[in-house]
N, C-alpha and C. Protein backbone atom coordinates (compact mmCIF):
# COMPACT_ATOMS: atom_id res chain seq x y z
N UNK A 1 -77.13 25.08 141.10
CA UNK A 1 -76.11 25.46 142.04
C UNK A 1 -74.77 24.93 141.58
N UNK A 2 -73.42 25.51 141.91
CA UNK A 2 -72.14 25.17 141.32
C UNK A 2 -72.29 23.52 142.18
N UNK A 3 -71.83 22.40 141.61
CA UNK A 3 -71.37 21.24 141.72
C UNK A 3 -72.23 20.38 142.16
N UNK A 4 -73.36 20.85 141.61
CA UNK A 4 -74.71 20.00 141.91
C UNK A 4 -74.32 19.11 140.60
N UNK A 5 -74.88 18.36 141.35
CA UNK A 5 -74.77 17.06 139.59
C UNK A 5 -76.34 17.23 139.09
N UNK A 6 -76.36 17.41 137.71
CA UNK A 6 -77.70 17.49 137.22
C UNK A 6 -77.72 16.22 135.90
N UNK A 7 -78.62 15.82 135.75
CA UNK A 7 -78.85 14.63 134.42
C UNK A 7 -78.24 15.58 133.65
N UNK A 8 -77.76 14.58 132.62
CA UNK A 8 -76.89 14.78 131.52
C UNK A 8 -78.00 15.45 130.38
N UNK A 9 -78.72 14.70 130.58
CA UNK A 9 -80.34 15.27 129.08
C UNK A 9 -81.21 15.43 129.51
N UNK A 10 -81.38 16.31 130.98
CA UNK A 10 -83.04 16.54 131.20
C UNK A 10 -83.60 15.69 132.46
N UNK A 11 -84.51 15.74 131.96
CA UNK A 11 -85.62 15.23 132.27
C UNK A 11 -85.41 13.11 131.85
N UNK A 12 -85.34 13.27 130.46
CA UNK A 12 -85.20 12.01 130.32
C UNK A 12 -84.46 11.08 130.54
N UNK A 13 -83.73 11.85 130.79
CA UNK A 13 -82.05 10.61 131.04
C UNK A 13 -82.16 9.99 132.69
N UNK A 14 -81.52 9.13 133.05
CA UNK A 14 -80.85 8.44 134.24
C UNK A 14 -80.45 9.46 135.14
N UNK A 15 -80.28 9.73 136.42
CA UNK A 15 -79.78 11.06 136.84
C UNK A 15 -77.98 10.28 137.17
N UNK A 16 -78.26 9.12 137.07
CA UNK A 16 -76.98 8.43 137.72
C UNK A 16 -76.06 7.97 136.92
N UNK A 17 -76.70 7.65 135.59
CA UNK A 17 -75.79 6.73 134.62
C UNK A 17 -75.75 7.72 132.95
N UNK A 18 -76.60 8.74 133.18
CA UNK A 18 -76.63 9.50 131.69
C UNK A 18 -77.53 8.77 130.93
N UNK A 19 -78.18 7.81 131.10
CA UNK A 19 -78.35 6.75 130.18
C UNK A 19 -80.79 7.51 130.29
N UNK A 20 -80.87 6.72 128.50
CA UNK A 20 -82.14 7.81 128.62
C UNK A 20 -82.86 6.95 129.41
N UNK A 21 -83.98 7.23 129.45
CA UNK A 21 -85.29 6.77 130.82
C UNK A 21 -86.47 5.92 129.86
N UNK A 22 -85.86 4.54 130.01
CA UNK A 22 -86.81 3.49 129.04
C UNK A 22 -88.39 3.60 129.09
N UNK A 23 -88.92 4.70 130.25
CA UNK A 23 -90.29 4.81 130.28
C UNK A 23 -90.82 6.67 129.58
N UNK A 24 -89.49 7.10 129.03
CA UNK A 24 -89.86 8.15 128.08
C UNK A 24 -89.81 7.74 126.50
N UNK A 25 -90.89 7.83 125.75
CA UNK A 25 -90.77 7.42 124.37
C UNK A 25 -90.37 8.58 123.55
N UNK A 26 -90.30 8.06 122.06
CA UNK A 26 -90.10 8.99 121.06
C UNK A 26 -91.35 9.84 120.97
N UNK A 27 -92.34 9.28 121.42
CA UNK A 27 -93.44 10.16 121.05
C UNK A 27 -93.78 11.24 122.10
N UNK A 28 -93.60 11.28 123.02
CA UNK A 28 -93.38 11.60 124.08
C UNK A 28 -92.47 13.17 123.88
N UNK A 29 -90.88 12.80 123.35
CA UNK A 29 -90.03 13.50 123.44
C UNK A 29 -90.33 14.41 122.00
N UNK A 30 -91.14 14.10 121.22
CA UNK A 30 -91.24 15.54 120.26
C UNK A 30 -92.23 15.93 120.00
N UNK A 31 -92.35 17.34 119.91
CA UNK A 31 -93.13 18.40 119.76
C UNK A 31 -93.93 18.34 118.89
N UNK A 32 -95.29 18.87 118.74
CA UNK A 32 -96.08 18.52 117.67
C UNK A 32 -95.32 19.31 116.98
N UNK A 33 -96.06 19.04 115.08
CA UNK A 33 -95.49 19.66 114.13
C UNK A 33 -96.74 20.78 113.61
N UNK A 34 -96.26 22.38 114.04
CA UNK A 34 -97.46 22.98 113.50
C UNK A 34 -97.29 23.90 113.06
N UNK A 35 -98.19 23.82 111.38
CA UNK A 35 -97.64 24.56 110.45
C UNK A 35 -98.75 26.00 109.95
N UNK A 36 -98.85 26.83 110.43
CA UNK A 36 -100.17 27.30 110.13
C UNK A 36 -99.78 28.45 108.94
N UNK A 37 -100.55 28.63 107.90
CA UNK A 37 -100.69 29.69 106.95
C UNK A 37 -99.55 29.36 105.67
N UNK A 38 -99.68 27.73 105.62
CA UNK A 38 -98.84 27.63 104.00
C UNK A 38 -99.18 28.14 102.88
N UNK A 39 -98.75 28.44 102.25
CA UNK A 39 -99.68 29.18 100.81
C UNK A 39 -100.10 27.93 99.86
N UNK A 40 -101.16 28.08 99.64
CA UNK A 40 -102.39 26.98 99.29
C UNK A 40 -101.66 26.65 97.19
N UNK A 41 -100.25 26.23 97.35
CA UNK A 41 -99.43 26.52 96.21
C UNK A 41 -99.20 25.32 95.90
N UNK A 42 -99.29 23.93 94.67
CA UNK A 42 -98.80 22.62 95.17
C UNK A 42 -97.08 22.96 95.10
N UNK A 43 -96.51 23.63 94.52
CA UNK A 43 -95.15 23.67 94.12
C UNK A 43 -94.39 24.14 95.44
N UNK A 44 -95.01 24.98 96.44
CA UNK A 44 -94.49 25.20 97.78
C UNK A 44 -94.68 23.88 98.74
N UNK A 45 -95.41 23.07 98.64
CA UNK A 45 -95.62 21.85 99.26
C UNK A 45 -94.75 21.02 99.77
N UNK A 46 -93.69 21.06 98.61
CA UNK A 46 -92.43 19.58 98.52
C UNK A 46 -91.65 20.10 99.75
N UNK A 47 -91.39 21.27 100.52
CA UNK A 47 -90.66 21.36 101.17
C UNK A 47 -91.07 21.30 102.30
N UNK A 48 -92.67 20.98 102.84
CA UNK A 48 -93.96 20.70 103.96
C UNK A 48 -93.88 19.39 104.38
N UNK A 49 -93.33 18.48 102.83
CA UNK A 49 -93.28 17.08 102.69
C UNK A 49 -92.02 16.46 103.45
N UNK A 50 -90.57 17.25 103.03
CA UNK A 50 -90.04 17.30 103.79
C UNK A 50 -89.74 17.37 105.26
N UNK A 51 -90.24 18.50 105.94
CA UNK A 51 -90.31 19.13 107.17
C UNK A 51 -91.62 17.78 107.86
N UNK A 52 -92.55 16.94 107.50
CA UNK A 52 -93.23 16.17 108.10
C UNK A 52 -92.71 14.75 107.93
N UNK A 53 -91.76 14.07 107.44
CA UNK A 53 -91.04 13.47 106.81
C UNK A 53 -89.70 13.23 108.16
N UNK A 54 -89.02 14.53 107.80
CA UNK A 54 -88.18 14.28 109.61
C UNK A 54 -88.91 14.05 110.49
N UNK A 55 -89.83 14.84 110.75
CA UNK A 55 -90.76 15.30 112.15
C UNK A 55 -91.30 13.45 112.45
N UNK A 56 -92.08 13.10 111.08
CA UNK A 56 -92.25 11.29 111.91
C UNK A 56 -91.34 10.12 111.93
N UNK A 57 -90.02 10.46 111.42
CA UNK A 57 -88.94 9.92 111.64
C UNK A 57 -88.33 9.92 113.34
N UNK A 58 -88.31 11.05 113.49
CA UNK A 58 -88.15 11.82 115.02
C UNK A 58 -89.18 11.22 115.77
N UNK A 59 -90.15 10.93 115.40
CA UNK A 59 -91.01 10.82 116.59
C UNK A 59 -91.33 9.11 116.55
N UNK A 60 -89.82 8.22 116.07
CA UNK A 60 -90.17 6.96 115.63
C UNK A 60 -90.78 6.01 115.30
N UNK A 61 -91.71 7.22 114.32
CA UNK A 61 -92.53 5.95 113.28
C UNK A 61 -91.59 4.92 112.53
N UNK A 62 -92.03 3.85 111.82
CA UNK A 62 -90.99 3.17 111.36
C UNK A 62 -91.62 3.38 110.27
N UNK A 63 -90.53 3.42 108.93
CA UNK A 63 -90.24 4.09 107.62
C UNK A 63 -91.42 4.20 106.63
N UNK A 64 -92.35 3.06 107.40
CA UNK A 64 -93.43 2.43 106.07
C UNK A 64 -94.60 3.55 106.58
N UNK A 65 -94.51 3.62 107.75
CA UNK A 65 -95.74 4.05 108.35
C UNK A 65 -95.52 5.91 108.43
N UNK A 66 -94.14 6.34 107.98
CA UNK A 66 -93.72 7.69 107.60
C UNK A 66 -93.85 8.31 106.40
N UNK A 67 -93.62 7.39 105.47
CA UNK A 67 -93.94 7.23 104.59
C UNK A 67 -95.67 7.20 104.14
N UNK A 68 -96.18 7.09 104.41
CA UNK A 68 -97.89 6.56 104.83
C UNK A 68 -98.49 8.23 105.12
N UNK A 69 -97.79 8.68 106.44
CA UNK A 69 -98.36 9.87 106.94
C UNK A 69 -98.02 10.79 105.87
N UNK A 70 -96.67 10.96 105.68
CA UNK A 70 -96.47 12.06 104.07
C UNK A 70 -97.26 12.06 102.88
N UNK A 71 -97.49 10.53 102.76
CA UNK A 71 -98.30 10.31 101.19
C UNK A 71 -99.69 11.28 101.35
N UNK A 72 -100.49 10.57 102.32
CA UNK A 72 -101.68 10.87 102.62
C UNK A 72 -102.14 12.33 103.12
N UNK A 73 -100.99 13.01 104.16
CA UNK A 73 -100.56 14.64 104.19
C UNK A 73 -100.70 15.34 103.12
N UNK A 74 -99.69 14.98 101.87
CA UNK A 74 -99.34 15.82 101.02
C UNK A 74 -100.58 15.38 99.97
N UNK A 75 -101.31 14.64 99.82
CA UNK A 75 -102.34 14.44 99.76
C UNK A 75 -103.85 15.41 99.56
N UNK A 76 -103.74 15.47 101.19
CA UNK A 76 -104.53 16.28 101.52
C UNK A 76 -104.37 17.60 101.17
N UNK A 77 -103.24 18.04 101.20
CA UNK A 77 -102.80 19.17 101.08
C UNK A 77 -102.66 19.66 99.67
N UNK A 78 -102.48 18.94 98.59
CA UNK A 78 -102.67 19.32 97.14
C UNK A 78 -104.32 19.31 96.93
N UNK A 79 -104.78 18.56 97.31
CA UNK A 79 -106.39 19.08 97.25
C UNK A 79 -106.94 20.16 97.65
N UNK A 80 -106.12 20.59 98.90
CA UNK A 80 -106.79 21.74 99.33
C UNK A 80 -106.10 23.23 98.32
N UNK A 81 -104.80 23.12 97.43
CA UNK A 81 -104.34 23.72 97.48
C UNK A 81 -104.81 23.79 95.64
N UNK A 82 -105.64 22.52 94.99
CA UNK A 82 -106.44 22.83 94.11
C UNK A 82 -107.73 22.75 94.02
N UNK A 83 -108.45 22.19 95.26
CA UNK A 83 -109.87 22.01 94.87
C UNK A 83 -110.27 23.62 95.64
N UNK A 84 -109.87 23.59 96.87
CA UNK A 84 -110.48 24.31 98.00
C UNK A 84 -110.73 26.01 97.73
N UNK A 85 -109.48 26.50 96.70
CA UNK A 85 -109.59 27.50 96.30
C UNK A 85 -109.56 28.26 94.62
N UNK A 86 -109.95 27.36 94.22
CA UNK A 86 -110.19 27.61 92.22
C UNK A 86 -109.66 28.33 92.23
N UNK A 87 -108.30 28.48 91.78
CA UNK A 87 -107.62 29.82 91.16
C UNK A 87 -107.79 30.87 92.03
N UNK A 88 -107.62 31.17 93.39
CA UNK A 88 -107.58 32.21 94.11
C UNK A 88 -106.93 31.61 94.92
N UNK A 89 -105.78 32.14 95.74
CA UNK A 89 -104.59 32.44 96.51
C UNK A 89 -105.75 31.84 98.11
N UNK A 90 -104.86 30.85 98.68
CA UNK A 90 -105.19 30.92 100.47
C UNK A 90 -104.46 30.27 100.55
N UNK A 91 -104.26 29.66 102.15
CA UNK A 91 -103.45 29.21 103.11
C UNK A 91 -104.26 27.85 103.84
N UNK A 92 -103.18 26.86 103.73
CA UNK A 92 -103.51 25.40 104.15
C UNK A 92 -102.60 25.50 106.13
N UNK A 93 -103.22 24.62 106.72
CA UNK A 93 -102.43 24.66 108.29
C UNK A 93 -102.20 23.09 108.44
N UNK A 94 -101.56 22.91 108.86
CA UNK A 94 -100.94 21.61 109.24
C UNK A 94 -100.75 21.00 110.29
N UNK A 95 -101.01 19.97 111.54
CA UNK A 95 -101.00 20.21 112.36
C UNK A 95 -100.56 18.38 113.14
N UNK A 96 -99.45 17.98 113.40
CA UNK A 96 -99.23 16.71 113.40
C UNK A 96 -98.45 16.69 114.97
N UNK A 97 -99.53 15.49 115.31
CA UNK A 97 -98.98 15.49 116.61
C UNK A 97 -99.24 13.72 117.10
N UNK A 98 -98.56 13.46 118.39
CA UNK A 98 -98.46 11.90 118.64
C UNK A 98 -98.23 11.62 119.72
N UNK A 99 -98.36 10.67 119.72
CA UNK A 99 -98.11 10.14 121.86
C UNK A 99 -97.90 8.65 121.49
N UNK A 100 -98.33 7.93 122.58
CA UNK A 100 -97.37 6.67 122.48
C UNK A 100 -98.87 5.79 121.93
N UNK A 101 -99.72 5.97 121.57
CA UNK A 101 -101.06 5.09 120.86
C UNK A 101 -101.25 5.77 119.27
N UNK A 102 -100.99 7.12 118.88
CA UNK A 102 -101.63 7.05 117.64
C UNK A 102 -100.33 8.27 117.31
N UNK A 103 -100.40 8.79 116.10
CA UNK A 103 -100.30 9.84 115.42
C UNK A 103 -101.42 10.14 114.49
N UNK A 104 -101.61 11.64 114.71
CA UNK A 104 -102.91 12.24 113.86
C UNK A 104 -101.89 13.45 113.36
N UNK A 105 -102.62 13.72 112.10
CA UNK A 105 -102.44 14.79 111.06
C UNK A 105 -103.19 15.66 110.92
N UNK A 106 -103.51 16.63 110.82
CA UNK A 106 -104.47 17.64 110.34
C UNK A 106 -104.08 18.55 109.56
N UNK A 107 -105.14 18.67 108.42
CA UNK A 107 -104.46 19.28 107.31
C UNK A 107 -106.30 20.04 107.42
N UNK A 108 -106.35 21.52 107.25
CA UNK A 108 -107.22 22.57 107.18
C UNK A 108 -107.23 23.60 106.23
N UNK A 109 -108.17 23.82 105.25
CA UNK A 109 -108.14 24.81 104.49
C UNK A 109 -109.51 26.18 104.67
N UNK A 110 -109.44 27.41 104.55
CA UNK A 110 -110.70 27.64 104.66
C UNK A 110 -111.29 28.31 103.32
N UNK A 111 -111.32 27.32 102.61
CA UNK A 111 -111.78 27.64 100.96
C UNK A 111 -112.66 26.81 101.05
N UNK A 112 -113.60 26.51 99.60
CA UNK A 112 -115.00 25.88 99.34
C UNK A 112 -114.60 24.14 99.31
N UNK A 113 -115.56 24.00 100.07
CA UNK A 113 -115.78 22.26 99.42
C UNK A 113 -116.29 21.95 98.16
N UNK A 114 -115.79 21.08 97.81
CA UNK A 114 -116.53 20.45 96.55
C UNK A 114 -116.54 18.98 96.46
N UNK A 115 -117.73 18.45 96.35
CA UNK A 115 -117.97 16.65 96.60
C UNK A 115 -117.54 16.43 95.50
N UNK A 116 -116.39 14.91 96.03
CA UNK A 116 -116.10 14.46 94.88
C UNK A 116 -117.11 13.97 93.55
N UNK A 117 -116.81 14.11 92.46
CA UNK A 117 -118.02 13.51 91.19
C UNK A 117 -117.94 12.33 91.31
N UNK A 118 -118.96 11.61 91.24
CA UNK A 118 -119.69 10.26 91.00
C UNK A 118 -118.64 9.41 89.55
N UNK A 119 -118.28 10.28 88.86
CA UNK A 119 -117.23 9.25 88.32
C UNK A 119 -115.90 10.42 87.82
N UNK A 120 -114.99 10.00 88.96
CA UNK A 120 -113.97 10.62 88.77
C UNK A 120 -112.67 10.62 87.49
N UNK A 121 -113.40 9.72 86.55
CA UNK A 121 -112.29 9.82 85.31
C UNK A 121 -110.96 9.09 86.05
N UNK A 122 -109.82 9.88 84.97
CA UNK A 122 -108.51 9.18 85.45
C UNK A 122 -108.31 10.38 86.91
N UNK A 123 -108.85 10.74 87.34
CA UNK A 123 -108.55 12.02 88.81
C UNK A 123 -109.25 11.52 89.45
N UNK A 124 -109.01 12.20 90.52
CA UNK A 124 -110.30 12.71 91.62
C UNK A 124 -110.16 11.33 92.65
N UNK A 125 -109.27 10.74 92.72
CA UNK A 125 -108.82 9.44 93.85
C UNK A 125 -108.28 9.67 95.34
N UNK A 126 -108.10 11.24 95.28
CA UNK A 126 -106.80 11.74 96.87
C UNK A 126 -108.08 11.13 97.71
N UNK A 127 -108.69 11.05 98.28
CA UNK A 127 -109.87 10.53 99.11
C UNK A 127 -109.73 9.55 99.84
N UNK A 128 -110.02 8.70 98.48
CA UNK A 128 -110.19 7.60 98.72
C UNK A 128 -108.71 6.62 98.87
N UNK A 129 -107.48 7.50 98.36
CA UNK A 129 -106.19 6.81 99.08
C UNK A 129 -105.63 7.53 100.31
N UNK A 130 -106.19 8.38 100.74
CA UNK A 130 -106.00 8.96 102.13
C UNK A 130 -107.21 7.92 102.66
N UNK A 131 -108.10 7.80 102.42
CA UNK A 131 -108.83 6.43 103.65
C UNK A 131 -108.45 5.61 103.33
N UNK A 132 -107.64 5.13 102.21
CA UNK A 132 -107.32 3.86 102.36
C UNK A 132 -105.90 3.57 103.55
N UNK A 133 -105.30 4.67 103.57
CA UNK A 133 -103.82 4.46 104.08
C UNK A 133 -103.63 5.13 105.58
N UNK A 134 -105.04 5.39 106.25
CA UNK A 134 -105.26 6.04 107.50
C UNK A 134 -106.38 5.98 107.97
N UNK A 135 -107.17 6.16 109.22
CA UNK A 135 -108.45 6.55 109.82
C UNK A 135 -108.45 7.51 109.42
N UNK A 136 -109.13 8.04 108.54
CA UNK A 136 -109.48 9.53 107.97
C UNK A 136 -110.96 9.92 107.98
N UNK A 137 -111.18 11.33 108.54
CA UNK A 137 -111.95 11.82 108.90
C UNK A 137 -112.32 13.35 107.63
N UNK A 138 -112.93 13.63 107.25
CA UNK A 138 -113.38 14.60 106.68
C UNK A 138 -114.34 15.25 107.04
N UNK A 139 -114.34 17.16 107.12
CA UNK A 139 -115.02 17.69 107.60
C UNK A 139 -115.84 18.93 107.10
N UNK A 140 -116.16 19.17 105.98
CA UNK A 140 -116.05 20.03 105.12
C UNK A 140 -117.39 21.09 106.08
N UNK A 141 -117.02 22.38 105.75
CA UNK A 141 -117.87 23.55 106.51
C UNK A 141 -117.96 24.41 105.76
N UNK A 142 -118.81 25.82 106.48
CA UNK A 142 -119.00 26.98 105.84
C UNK A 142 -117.64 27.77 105.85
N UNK A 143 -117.05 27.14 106.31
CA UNK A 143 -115.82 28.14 106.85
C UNK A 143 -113.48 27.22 105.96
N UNK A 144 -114.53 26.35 105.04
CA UNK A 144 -113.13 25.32 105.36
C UNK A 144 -113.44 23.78 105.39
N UNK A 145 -112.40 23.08 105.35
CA UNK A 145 -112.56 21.90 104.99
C UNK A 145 -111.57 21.37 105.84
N UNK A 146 -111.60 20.50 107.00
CA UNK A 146 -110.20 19.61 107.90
C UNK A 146 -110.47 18.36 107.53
N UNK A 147 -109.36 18.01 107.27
CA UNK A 147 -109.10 16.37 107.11
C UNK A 147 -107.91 15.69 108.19
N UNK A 148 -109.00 15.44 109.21
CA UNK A 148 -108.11 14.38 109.93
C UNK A 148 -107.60 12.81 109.71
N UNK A 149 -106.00 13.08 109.65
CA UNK A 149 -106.14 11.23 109.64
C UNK A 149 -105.20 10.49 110.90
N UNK A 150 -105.18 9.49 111.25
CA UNK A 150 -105.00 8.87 112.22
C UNK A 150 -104.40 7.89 111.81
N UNK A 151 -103.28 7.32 112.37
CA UNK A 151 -102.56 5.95 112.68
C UNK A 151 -102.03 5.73 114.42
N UNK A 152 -102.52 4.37 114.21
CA UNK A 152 -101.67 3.23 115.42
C UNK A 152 -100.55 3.65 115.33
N UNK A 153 -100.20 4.21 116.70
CA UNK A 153 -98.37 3.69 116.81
C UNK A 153 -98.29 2.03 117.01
N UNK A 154 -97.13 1.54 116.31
CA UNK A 154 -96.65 0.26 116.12
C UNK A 154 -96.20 -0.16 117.63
């Protein structure tokens, strides 16, 4: 209505002072990040790395632990984008979302699994430094392969 006073930002702000609402968080205030039908390309990737990179900046992870989610993301996502489909063309989905206890990632391909080899040479480590640097979950199917990973918000 004309000369109604309305908050300055919403929902979150003070209705009285403009000022934001100390019981709305960062995690709270942004949107999951969801990416569905990337082309399963590693060279299209760097710009996925990017785009998840702001997104947990925004949603105030602190730098180490943003850093952490990208490594282990892009990670996932070059595996899927060489193991999952041998030389044939598909699409990886992405799917990052958070609240005020964790942020989870999901990275989905629906190409073939393949168990890592029993001795991976100088390769074959994305695995085992995605569990090292997250609660990571692996799910491999008839249909696709999801790799969930998980962090504590700080």
């Amino acid at each position: 209505m004309p000369g109604e006073d309305r908050p300055i930002g919403g929902d979150t702000d003070d209705a009285l002072t403009g000022a934001p609402d100390p019981t709305v968080s960062a995690a709270t205030m942004v949107n999951p990040l969801d990416l569905p039908g990337i082309p399963a390309d590693a060279a299209r990737l760097v710009g996925v790395r990017r785009t998840l990179q702001d997104w947990a900046l925004a949603a105030g992870l602190p730098h180490t632990t943003a850093a952490d989610v990208v490594l282990a993301a892009y990670e996932a996502m070059a595996n899927s984008a060489e193991h999952a489909y041998r030389n044939r063309s598909g699409t990886i989905d992405l799917l990052a979302t958070c609240d005020d206890d964790e942020v989870v990632v999901t990275v989905r391909d629906r190409g073939d699994w393949r168990p890592p080899p029993a001795d991976p040479g100088h390769r074959g480590r994305g695995l085992m430094m995605i569990r090292s640097m997250s609660q990571a979950e692996v799910e491999p199917g008839p249909h696709g392969t999801t790799v969930r990973m998980r962090w504590p918000r700080p």
